[in-house]
Protein backbone atom coordinates (compact mmCIF):
# COMPACT_ATOMS: atom_id res chain seq x y z
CA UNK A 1 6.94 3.83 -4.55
CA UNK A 2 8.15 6.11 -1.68
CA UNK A 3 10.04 5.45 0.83
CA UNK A 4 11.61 7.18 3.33
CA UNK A 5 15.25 6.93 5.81
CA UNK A 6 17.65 8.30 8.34
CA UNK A 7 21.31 8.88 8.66
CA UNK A 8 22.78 9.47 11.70
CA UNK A 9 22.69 13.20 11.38
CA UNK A 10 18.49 13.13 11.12
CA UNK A 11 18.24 13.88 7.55
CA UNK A 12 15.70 12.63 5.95
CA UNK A 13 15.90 11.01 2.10
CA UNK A 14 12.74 10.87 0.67
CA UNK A 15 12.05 9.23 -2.85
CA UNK A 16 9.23 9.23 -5.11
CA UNK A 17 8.51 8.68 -8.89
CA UNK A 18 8.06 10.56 -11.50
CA UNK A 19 4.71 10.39 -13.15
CA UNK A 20 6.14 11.60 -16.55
CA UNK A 21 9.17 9.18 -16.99
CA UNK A 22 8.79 6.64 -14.05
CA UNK A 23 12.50 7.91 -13.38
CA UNK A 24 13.24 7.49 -8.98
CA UNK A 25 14.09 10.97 -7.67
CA UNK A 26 15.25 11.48 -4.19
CA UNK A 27 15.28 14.50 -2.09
CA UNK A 28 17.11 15.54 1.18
CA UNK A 29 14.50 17.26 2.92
CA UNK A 30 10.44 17.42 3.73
CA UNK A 31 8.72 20.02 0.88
CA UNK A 32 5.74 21.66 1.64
CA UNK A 33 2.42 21.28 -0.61
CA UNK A 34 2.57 23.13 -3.94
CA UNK A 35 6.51 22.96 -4.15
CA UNK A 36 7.65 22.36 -7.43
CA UNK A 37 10.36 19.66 -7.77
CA UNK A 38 12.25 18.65 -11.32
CA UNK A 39 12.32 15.31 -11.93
CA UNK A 40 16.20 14.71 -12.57
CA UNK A 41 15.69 12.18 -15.46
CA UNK A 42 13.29 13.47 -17.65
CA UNK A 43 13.51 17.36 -16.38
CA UNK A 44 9.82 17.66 -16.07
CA UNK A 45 8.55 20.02 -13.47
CA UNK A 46 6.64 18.19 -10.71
CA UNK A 47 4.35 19.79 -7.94
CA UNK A 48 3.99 18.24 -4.57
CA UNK A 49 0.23 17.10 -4.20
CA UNK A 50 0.38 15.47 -0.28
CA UNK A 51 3.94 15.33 1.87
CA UNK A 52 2.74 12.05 4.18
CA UNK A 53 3.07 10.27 2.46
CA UNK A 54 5.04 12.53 -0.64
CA UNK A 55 3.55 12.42 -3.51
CA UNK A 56 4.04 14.51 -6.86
CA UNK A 57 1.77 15.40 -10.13
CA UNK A 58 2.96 16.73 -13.13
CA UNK A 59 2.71 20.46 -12.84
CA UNK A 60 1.25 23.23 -15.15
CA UNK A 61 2.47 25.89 -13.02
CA UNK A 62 4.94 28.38 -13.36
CA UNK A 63 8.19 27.64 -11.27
CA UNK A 64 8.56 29.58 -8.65
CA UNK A 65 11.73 30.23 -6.07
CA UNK A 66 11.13 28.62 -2.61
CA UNK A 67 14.37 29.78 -1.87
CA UNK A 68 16.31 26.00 -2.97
């Protein structure tokens, strides 16, 4: 499930599940592809497969600094 919102100020929530834990994670801004996100209930490292709509995989990558 993903959804996504605005506030008054433009910023965008997006939301998306993990596919470790099923744990809902949401996110303040737009990632770009290949990003790799932590899933804050299970800690597992998640890369960022598509952004429209965003979706995740678990990742086998090592984590690298976009700078977050």
């Amino acid at each position: 499930m993903i959804s996504m919102s605005s506030t008054t100020t433009h910023l965008r929530h997006l939301n998306f599940v993990c596919p470790v834990c099923d744990g809902e994670n949401t996110i303040d801004y737009l990632p770009e592809i290949g990003e790799l996100l932590d899933c804050s209930d299970c800690g597992s490292e998640l890369e960022v497969s598509s952004t429209e709509p965003l979706e995740v995989i678990e990742s086998d990558l090592e984590a690298e600094d976009w700078g977050q």
